[in-house]
C-alpha atoms as a PDB file:
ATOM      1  CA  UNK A   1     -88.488 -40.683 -25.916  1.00  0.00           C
ATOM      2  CA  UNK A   2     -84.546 -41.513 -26.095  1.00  0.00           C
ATOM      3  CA  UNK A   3     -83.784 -45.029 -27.861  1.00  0.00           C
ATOM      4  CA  UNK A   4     -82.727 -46.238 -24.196  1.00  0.00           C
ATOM      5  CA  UNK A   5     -86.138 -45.364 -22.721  1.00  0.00           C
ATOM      6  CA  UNK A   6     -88.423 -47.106 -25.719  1.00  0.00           C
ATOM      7  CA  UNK A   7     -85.923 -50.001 -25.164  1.00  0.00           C
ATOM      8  CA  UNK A   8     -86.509 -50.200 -21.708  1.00  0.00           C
ATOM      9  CA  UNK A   9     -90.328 -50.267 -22.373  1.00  0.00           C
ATOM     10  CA  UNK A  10     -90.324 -52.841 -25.018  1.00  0.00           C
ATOM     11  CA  UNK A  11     -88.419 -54.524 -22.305  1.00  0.00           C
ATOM     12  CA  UNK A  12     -90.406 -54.052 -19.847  1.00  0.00           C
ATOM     13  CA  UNK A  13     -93.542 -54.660 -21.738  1.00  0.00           C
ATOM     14  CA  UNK A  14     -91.701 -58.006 -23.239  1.00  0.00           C
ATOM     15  CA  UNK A  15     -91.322 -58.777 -19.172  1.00  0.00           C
ATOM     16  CA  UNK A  16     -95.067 -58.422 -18.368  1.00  0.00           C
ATOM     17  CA  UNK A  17     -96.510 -60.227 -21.219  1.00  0.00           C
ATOM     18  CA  UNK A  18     -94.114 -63.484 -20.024  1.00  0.00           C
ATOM     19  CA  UNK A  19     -95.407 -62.930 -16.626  1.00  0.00           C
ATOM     20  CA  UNK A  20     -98.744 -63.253 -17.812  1.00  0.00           C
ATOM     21  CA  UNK A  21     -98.056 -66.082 -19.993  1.00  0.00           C
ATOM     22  CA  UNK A  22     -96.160 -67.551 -16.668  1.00  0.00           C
ATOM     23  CA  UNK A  23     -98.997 -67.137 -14.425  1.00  0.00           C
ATOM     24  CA  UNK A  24    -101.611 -68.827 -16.856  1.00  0.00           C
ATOM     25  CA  UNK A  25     -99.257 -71.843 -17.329  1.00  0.00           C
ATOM     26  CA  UNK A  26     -99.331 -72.593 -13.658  1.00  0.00           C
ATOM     27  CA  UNK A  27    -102.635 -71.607 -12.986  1.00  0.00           C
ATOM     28  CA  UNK A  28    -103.883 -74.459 -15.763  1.00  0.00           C
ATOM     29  CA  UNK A  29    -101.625 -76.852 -14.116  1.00  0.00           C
ATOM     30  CA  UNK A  30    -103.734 -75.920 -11.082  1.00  0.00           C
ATOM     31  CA  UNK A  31    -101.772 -73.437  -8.824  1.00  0.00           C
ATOM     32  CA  UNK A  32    -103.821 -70.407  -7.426  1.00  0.00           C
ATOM     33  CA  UNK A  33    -102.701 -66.710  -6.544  1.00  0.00           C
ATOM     34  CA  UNK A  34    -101.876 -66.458  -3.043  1.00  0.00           C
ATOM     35  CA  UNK A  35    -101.871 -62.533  -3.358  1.00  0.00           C
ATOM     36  CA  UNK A  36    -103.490 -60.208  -4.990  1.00  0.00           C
ATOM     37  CA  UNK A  37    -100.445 -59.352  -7.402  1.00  0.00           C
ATOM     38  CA  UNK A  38    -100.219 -63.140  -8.643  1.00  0.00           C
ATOM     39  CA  UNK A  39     -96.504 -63.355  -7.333  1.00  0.00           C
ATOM     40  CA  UNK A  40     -97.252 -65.861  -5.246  1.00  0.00           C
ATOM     41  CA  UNK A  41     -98.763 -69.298  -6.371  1.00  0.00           C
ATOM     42  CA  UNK A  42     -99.271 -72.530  -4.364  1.00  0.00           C
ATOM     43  CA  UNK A  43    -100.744 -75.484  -5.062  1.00  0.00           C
ATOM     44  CA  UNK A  44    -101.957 -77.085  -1.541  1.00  0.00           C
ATOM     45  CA  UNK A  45    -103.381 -80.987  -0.598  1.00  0.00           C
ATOM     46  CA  UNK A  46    -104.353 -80.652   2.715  1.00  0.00           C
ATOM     47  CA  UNK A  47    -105.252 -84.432   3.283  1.00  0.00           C
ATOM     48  CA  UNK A  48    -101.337 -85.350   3.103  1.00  0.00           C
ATOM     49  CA  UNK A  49    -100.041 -82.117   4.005  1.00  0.00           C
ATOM     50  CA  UNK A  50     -97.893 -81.308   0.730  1.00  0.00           C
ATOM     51  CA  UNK A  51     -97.536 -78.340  -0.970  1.00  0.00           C
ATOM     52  CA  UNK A  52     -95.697 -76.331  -3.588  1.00  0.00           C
ATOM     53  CA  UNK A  53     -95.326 -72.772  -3.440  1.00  0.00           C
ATOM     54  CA  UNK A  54     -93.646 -70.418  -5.842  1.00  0.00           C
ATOM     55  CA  UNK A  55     -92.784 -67.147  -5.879  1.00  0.00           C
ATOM     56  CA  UNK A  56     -92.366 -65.413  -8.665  1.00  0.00           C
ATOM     57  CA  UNK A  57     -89.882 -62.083  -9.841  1.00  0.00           C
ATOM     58  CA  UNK A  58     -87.745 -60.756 -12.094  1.00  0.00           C
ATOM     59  CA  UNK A  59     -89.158 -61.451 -15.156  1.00  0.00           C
ATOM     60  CA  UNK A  60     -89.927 -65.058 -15.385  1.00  0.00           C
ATOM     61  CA  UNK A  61     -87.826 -66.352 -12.717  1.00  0.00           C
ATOM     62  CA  UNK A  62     -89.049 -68.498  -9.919  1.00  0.00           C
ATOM     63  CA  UNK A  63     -88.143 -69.812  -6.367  1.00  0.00           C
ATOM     64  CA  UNK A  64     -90.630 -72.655  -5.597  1.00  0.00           C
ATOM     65  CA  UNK A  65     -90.686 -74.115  -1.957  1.00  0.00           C
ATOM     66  CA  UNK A  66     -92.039 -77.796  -1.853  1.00  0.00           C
ATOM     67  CA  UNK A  67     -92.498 -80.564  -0.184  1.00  0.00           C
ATOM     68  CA  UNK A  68     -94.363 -82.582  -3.065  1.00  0.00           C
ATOM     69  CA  UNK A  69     -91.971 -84.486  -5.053  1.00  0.00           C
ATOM     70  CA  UNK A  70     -94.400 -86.021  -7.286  1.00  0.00           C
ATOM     71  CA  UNK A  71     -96.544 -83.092  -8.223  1.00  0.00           C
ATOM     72  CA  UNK A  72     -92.874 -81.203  -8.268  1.00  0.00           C
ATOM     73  CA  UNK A  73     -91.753 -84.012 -11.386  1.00  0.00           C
ATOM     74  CA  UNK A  74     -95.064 -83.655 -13.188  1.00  0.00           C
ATOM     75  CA  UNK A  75     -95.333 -79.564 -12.914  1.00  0.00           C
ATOM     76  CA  UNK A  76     -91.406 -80.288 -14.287  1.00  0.00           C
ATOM     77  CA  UNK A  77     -92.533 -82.317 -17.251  1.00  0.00           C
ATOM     78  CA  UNK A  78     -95.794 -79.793 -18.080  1.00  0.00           C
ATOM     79  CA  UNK A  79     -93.885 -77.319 -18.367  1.00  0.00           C
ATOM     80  CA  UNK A  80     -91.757 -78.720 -20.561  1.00  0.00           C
ATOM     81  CA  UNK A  81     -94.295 -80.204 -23.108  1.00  0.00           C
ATOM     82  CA  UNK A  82     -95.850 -76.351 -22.935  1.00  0.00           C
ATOM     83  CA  UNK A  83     -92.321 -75.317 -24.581  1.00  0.00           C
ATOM     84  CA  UNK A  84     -91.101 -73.055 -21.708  1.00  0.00           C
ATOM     85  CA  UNK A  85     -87.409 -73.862 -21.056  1.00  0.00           C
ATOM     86  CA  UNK A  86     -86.521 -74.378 -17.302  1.00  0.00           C
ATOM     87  CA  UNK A  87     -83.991 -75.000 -14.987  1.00  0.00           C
ATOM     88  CA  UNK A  88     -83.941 -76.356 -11.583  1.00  0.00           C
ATOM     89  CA  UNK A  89     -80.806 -75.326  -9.857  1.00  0.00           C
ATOM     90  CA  UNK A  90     -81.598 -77.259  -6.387  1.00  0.00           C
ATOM     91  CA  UNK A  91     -81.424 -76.531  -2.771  1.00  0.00           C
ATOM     92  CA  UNK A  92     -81.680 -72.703  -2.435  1.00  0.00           C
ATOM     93  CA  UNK A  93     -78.125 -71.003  -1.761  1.00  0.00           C
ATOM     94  CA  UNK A  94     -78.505 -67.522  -2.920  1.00  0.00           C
ATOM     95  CA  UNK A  95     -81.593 -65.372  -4.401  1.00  0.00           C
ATOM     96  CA  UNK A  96     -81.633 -61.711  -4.264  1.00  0.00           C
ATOM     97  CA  UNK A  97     -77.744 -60.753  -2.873  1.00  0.00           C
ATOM     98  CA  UNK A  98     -79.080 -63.142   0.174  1.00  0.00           C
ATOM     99  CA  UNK A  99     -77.370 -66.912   1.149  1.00  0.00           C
ATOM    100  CA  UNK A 100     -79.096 -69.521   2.194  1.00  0.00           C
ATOM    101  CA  UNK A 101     -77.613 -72.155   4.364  1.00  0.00           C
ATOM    102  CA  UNK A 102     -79.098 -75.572   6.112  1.00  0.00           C
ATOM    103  CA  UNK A 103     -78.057 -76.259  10.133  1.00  0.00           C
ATOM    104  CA  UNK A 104     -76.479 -79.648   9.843  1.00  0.00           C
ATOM    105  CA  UNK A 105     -79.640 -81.295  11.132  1.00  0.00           C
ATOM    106  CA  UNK A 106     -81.512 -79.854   8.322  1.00  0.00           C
ATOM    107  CA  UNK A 107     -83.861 -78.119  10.897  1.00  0.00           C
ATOM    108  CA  UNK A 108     -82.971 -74.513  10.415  1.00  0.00           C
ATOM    109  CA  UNK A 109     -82.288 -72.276   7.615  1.00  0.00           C
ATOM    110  CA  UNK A 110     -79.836 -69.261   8.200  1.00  0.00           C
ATOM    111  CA  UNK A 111     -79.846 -66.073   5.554  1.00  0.00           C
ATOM    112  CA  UNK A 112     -77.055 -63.794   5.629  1.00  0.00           C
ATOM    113  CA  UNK A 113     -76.270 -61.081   3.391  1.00  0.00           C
ATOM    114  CA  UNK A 114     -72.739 -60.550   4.146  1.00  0.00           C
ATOM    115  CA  UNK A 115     -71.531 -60.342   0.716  1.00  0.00           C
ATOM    116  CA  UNK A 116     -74.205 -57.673  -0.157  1.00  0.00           C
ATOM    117  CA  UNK A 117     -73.151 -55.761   3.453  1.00  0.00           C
ATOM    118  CA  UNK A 118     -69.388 -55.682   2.072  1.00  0.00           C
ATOM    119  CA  UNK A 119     -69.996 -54.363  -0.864  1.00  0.00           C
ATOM    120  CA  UNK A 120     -72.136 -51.791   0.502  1.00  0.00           C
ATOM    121  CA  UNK A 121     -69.075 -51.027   3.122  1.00  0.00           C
ATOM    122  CA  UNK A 122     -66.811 -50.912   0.454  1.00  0.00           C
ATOM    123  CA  UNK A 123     -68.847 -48.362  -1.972  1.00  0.00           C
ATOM    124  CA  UNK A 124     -69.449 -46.088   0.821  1.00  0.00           C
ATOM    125  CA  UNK A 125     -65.380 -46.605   2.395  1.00  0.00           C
ATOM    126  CA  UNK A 126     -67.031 -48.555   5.721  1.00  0.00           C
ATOM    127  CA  UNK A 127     -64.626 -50.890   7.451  1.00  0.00           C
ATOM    128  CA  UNK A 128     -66.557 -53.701   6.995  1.00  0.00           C
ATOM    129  CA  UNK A 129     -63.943 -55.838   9.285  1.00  0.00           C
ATOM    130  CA  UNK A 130     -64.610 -53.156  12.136  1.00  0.00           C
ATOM    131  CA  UNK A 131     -64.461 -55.783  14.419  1.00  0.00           C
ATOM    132  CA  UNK A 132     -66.443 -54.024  17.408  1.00  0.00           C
ATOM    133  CA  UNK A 133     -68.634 -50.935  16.901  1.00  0.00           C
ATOM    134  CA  UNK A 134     -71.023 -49.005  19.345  1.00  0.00           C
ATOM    135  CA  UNK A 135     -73.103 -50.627  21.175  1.00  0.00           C
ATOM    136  CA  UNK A 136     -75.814 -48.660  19.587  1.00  0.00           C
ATOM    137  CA  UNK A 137     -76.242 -46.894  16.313  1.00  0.00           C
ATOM    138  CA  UNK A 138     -77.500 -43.842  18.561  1.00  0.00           C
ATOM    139  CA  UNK A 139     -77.893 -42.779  22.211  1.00  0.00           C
ATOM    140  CA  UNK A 140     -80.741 -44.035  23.660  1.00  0.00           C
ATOM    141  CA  UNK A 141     -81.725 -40.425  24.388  1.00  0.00           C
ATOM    142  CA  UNK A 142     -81.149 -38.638  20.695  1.00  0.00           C
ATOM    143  CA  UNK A 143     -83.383 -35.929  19.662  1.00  0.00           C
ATOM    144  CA  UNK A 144     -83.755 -34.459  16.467  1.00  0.00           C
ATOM    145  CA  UNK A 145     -85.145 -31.177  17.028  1.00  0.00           C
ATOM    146  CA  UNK A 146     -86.220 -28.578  13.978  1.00  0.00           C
ATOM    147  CA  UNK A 147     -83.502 -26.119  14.905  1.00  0.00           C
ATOM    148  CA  UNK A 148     -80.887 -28.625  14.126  1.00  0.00           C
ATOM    149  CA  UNK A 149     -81.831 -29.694  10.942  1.00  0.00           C
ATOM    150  CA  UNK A 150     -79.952 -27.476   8.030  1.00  0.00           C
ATOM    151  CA  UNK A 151     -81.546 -26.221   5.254  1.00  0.00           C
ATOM    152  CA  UNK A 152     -81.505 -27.936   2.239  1.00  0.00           C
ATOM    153  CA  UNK A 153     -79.643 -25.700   0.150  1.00  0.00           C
ATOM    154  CA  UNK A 154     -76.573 -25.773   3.285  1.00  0.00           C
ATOM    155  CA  UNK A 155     -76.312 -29.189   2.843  1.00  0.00           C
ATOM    156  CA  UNK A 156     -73.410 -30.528  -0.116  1.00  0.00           C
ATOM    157  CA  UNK A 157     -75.443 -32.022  -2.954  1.00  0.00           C
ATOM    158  CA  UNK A 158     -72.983 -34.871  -2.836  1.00  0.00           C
ATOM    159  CA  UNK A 159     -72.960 -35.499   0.483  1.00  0.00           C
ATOM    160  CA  UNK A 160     -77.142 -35.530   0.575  1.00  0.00           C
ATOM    161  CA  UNK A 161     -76.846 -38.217  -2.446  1.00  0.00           C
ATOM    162  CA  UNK A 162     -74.178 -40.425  -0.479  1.00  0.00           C
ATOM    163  CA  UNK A 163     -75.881 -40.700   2.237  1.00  0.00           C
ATOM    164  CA  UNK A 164     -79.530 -41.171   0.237  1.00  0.00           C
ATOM    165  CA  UNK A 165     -77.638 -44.089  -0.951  1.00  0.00           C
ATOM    166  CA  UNK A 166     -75.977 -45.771   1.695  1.00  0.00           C
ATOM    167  CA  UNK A 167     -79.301 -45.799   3.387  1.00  0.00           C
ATOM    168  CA  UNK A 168     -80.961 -46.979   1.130  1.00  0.00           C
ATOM    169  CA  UNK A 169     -78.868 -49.998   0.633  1.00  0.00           C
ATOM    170  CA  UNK A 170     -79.131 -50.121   4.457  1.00  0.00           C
ATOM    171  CA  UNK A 171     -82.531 -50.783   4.310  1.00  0.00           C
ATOM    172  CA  UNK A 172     -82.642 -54.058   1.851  1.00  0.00           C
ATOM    173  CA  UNK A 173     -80.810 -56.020   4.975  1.00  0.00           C
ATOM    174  CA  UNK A 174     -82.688 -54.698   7.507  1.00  0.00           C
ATOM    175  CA  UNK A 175     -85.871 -55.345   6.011  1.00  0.00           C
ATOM    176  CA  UNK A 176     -84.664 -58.811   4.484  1.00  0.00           C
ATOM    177  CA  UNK A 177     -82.630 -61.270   7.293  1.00  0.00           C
ATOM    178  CA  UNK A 178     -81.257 -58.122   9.821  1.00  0.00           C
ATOM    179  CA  UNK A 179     -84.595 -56.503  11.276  1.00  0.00           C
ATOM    180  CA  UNK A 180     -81.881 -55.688  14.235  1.00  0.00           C
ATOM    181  CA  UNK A 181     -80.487 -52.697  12.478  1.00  0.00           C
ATOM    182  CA  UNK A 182     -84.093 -51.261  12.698  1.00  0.00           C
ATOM    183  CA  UNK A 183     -83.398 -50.433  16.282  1.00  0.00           C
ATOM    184  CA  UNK A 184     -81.343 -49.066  18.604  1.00  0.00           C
ATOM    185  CA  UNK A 185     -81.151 -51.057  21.616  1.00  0.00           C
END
């Protein structure tokens, strides 16, 4: 192996053994796995209807959802005594290239990932200001038939990697907050 790929798996071994050590914190302060993975943790009372769920990725990092102050405080100060170093940054506003903003009434919660579409536009020389496009990606009617597909070797290797890409990052909206894109109508 090259020094960059043991580093990355010293890394990466570094990063599951904290997840491990993660998990078992909050499982003895008395969370249980919601999935199968352990990536998801809640902590339910079902008499007063509070919980605290938290969802965990990137090595060690966190987003909790809750509606338990006082459980909230005390996971806060376990954690604490148990060494770990933490910081609560507040209301959500951004995780993952996504934003997260209240309605004024505090009823709805809006994600948008229009800084993560720009830079996308801007990587792959999109207009991202287009201010009207198609009305559709496609026609309605579009076929893709065997005949028209070229064979690999006709196709520019940089052209094939370009467009790999920009779908790719295509697909992180449209599965995240823009399921429209999925579609065309």
């Amino acid at each position: 192996r090259s020094r960059r790929q043991r580093q990355m798996c010293i890394r990466d071994r570094a990063c599951a053994n904290w997840s491990k050590h993660w998990i078992k914190v909050l499982k003895e302060f008395g969370f249980v796995a919601a999935n199968a993975e352990e990536t998801v943790l809640v902590m339910i009372d079902p008499q007063a209807s509070w919980s605290i769920i938290l969802c965990l990725y990137v090595a060690g990092d966190s987003l909790a959802c809750k509606n338990w102050p006082s459980k909230y405080n005390a996971l806060l100060q376990f954690i604490k005594k148990k060494k770990i170093e933490i910081t609560d940054t507040g209301d959500l506003q951004w995780h993952l290239s996504v934003r997260y903003q209240w309605s004024a009434d505090k009823q709805r919660l809006f994600a948008s990932q229009t800084a993560y579409i720009e830079k996308v536009a801007a990587k792959h020389g999109i207009d991202p200001n287009l201010e009207k496009g198609p009305t559709t990606p496609m026609s309605e009617k579009f076929e893709v038939r065997a005949a028209d597909i070229p064979a690999p070797e006709d196709v520019d290797p940089e052209l094939r990697t370009d467009t790999k890409s920009l779908m790719g990052s295509i697909l992180f909206p449209a599965g995240w907050c823009r399921p429209d894109m999925c579609h065309t109508t």
